[in-house]
Protein backbone atom coordinates (compact mmCIF):
# COMPACT_ATOMS: atom_id res chain seq x y z
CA UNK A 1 19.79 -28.41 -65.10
CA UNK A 2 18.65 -25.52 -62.39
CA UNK A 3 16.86 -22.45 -62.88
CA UNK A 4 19.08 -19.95 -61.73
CA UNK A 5 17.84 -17.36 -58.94
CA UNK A 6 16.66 -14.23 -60.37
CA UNK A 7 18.55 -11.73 -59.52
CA UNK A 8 16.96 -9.67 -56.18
CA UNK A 9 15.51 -5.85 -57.67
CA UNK A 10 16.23 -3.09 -55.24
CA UNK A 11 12.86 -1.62 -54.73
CA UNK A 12 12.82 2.15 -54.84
CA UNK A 13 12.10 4.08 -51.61
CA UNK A 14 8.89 6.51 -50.64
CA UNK A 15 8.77 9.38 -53.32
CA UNK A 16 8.44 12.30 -50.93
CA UNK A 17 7.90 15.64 -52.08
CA UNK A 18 10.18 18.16 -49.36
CA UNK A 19 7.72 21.47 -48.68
CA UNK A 20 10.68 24.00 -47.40
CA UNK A 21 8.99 26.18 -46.24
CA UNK A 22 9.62 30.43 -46.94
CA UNK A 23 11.65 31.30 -43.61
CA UNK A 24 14.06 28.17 -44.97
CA UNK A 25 14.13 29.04 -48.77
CA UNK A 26 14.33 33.04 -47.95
CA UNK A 27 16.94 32.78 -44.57
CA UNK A 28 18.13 29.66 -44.14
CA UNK A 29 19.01 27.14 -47.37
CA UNK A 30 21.07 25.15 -45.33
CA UNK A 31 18.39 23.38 -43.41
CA UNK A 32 16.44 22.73 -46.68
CA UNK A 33 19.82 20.66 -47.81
CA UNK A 34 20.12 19.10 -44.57
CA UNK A 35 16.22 17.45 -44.44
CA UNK A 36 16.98 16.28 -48.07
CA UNK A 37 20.17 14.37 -46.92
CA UNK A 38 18.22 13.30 -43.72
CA UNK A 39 15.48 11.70 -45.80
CA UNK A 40 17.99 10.19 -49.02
CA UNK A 41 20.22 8.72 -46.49
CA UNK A 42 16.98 6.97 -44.97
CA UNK A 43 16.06 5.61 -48.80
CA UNK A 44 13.52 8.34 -49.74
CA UNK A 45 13.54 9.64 -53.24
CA UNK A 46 13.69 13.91 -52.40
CA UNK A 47 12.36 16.11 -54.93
CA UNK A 48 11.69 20.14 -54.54
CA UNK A 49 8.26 20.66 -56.64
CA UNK A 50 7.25 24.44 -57.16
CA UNK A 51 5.69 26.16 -54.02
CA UNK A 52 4.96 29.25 -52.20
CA UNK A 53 3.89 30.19 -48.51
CA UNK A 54 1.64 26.93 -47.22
CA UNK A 55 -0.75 30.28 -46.62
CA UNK A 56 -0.65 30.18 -42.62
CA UNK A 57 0.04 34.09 -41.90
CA UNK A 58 -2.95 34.87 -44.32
CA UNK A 59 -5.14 31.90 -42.41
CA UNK A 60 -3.95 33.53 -39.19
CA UNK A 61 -5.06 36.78 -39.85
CA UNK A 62 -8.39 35.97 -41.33
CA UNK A 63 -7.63 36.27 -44.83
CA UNK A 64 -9.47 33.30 -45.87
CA UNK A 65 -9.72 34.34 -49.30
CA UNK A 66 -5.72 34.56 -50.06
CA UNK A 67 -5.49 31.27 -47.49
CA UNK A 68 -7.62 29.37 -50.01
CA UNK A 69 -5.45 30.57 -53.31
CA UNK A 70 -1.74 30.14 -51.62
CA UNK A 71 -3.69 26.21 -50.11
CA UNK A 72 -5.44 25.47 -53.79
CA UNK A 73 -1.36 25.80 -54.95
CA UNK A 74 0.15 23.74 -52.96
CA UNK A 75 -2.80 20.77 -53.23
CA UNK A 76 -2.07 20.62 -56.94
CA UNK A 77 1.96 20.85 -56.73
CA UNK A 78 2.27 18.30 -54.44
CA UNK A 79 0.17 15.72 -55.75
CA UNK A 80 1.31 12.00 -56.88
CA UNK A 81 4.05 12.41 -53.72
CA UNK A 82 4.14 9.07 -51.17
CA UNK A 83 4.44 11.58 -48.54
CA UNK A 84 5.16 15.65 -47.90
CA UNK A 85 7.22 16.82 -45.59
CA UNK A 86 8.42 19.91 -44.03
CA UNK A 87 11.45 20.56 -41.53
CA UNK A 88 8.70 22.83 -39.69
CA UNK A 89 5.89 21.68 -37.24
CA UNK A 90 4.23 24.88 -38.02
CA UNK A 91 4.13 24.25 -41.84
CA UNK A 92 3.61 20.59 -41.18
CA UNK A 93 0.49 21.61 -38.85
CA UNK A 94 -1.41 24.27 -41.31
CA UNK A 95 -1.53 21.78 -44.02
CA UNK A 96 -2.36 18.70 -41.94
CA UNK A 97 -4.82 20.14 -39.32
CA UNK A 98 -5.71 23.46 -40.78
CA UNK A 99 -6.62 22.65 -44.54
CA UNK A 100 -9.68 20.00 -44.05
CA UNK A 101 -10.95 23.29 -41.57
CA UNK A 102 -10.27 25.09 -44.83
CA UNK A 103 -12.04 23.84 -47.31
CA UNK A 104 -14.54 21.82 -45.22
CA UNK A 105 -17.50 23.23 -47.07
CA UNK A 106 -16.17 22.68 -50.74
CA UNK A 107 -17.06 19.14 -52.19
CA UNK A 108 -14.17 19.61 -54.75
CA UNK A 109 -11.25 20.40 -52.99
CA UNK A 110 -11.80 19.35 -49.56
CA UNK A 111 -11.12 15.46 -50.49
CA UNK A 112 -8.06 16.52 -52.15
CA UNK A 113 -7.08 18.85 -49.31
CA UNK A 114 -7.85 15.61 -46.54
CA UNK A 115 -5.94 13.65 -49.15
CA UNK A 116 -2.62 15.92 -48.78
CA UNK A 117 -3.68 16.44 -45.20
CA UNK A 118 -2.69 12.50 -44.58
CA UNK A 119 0.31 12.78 -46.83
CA UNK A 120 2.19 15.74 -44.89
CA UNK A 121 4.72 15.53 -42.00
CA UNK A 122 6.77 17.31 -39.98
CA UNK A 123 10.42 16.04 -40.87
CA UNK A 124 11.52 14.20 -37.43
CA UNK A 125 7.80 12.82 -36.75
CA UNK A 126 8.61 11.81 -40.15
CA UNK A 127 11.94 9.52 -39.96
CA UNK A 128 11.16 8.26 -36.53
CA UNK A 129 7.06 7.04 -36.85
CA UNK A 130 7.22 6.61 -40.47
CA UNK A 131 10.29 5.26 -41.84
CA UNK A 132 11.26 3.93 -38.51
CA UNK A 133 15.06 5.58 -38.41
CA UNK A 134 16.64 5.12 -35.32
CA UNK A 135 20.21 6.23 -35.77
CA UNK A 136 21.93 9.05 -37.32
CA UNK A 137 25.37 9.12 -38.61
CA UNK A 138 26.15 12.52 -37.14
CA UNK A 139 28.61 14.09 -34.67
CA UNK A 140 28.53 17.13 -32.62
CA UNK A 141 30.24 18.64 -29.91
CA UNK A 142 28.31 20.40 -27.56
CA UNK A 143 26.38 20.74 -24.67
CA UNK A 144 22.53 21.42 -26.70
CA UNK A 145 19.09 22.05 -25.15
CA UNK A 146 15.58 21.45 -27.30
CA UNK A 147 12.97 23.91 -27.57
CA UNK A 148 9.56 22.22 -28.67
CA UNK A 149 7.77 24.92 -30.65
CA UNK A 150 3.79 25.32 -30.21
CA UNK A 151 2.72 24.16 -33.63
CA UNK A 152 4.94 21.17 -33.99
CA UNK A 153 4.35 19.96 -30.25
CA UNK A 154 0.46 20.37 -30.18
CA UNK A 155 -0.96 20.01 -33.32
CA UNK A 156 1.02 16.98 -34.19
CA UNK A 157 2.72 15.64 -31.50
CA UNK A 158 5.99 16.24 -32.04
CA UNK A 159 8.31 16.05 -28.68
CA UNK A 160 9.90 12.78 -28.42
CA UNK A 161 11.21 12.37 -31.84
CA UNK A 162 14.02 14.94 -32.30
CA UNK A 163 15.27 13.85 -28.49
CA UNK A 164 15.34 10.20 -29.95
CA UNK A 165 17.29 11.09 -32.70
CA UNK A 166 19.73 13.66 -30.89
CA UNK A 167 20.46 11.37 -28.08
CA UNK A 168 22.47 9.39 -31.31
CA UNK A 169 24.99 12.04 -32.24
CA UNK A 170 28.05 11.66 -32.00
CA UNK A 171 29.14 14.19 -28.81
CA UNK A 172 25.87 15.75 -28.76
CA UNK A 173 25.10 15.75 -24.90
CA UNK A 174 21.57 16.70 -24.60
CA UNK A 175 19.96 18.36 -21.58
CA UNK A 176 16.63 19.98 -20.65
CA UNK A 177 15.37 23.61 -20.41
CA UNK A 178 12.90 24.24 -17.90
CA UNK A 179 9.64 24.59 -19.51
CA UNK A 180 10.77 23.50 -23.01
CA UNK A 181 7.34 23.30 -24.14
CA UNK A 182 6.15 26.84 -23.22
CA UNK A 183 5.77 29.27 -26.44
CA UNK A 184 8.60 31.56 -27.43
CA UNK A 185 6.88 34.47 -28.13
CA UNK A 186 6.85 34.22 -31.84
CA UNK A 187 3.85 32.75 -33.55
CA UNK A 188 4.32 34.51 -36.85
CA UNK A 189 2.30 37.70 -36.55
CA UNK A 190 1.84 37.60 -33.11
CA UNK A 191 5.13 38.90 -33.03
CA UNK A 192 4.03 41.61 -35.25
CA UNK A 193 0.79 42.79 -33.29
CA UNK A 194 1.61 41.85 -29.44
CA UNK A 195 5.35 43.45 -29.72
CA UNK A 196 5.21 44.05 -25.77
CA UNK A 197 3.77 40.83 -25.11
CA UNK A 198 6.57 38.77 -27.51
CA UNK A 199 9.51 40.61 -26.25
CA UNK A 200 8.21 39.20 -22.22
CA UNK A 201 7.78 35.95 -23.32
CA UNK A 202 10.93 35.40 -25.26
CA UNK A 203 13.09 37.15 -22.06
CA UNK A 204 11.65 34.22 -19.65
CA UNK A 205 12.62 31.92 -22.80
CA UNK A 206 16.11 33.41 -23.01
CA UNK A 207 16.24 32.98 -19.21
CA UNK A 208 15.84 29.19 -18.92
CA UNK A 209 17.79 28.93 -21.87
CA UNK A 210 20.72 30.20 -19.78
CA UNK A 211 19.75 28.66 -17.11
CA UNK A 212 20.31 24.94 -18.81
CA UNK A 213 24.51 26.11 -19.41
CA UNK A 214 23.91 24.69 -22.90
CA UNK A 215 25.93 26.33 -25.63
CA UNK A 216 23.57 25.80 -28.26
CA UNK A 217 19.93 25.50 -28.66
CA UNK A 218 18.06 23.80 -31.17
CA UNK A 219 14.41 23.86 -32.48
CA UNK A 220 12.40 22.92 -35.08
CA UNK A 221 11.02 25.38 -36.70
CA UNK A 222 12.99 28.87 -38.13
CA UNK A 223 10.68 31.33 -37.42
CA UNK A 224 11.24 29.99 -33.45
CA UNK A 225 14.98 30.13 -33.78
CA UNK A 226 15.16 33.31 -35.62
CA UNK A 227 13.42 34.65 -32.32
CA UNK A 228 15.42 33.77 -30.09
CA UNK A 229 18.52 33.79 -31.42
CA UNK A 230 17.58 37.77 -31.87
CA UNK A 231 16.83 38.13 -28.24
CA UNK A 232 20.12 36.06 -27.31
CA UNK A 233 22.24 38.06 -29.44
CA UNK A 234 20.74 40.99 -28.20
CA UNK A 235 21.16 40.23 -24.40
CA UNK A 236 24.90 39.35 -25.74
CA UNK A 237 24.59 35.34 -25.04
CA UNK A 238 27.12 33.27 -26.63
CA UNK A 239 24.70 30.77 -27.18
CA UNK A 240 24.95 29.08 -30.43
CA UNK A 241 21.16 28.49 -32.48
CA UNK A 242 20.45 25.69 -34.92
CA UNK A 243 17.83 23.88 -36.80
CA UNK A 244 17.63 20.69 -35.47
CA UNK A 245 18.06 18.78 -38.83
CA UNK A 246 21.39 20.52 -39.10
CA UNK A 247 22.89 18.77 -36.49
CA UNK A 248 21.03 15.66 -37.48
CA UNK A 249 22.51 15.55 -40.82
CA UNK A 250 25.87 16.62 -39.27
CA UNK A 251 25.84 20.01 -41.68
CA UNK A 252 27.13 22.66 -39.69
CA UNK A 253 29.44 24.51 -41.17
CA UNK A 254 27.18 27.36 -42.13
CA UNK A 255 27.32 30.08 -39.17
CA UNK A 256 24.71 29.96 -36.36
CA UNK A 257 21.67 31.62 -36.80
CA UNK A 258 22.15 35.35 -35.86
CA UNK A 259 25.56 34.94 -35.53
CA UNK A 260 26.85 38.12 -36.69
CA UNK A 261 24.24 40.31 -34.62
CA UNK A 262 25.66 37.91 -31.98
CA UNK A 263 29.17 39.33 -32.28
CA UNK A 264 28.28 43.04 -33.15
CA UNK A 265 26.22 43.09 -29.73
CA UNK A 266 29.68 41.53 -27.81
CA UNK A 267 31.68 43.97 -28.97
CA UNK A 268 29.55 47.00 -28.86
């Protein structure tokens, strides 16, 4: 008589904890559901813990004291995760560069700040270095160009992943801007303060934008998009403006960003 096999147990994928950041959760849902079916169809467990702003305008503008609170929030929601991540180099970058700087003189919470610190990453980074994912099961028509925002591309490196996975959808044919990796004009309250200075740098943006004859341009972080999307559909472009993990996850049947001001400027 034979022992028979034991049966094989599926073991459970990386328990990842999905920060969406506010510009998502406030303006754009859609790309929130898209990085959770990006991440479930690559085996990860997705769940949405409570959260608020990862505290980057406050750190920006020197408001250490409210930095700390919003930072001390988000340490103790996302504990017990494998891994955080965030369809946002910018969000991705405050808490994985910017919170050890934070609490770098507090015993108590910086170990559990360098803790979540090695824990968090930037959604594409994510599927490509850490889980490996090669392919997406994704189509889209279109002629698209990739604008690497500051935050994602020089705090953590993030340039060659989304190209790696967009160069495996389905009709996506991908082409370069020129200067792809120069700044948009945006960072957050930059915007706010250097008006003059934003509205220049976003025009040369919008320029080589047009300049690459693709009909839509994709990023990786909203508060990027949102940008430019304004100054295309101001200057009346029919360029279309997505998330990246949109296309990815092949969910793009909500409207382009600043679609409607898009139309209301072409038929003013």
């Amino acid at each position: 008589m034979t022992a028979e096999a034991a049966p094989e147990v599926a073991h459970p994928g990386p328990r990842v904890g999905l920060f969406v950041t506010c510009l998502v959760d406030l303006m754009r849902p859609s790309v929130g559901f898209a990085a959770v079916k990006l991440l479930e169809d690559a085996g990860c467990i997705v769940e949405v813990p409570v959260q608020t702003c990862c505290g980057q305008p406050a750190y920006n503008s020197g408001d250490r004291g409210t930095t700390r609170a919003l930072a001390e929030q988000v340490i103790e929601n996302f504990r017990g995760f494998d891994y955080v991540v965030a369809p946002s180099g910018s969000c991705a970058g405050m808490i994985r560069k910017h919170y050890p700087e934070l609490f770098h003189d507090d015993p108590n919470w910086l170990p559990r700040a360098s803790d979540l610190a090695a824990r968090t990453h930037e959604l594409t980074s994510f599927l490509v270095d850490v889980l490996k994912v090669r392919h997406v099961e994704a189509r889209y028509e279109g002629r698209v160009t990739y604008h690497d925002s500051c935050s994602g591309l020089r705090e953590l490196g993030v340039a060659r992943q989304p190209r790696q996975l967009l160069k495996t959808v389905a009709g996506l044919e991908l082409v370069e801007m020129q200067e792809s990796d120069v700044c948009c004009g945006f960072g957050g309250t930059f915007a706010v303060k250097y008006g003059e200075i934003s509205d220049a740098i976003v025009t040369k943006k919008a320029e080589n934008i047009a300049a690459s004859e693709a009909d839509t341009l994709l990023a990786g972080d909203l508060g990027c998009l949102m940008n430019m999307a304004g100054k295309l559909a101001r200057e009346g472009k029919a360029t279309k403006v997505r998330h990246v993990a949109e296309v990815l996850a092949g969910m793009t049947d909500e409207a382009p960003i600043a679609a409607a001001a898009a139309q209301r400027s072409g038929s003013a």
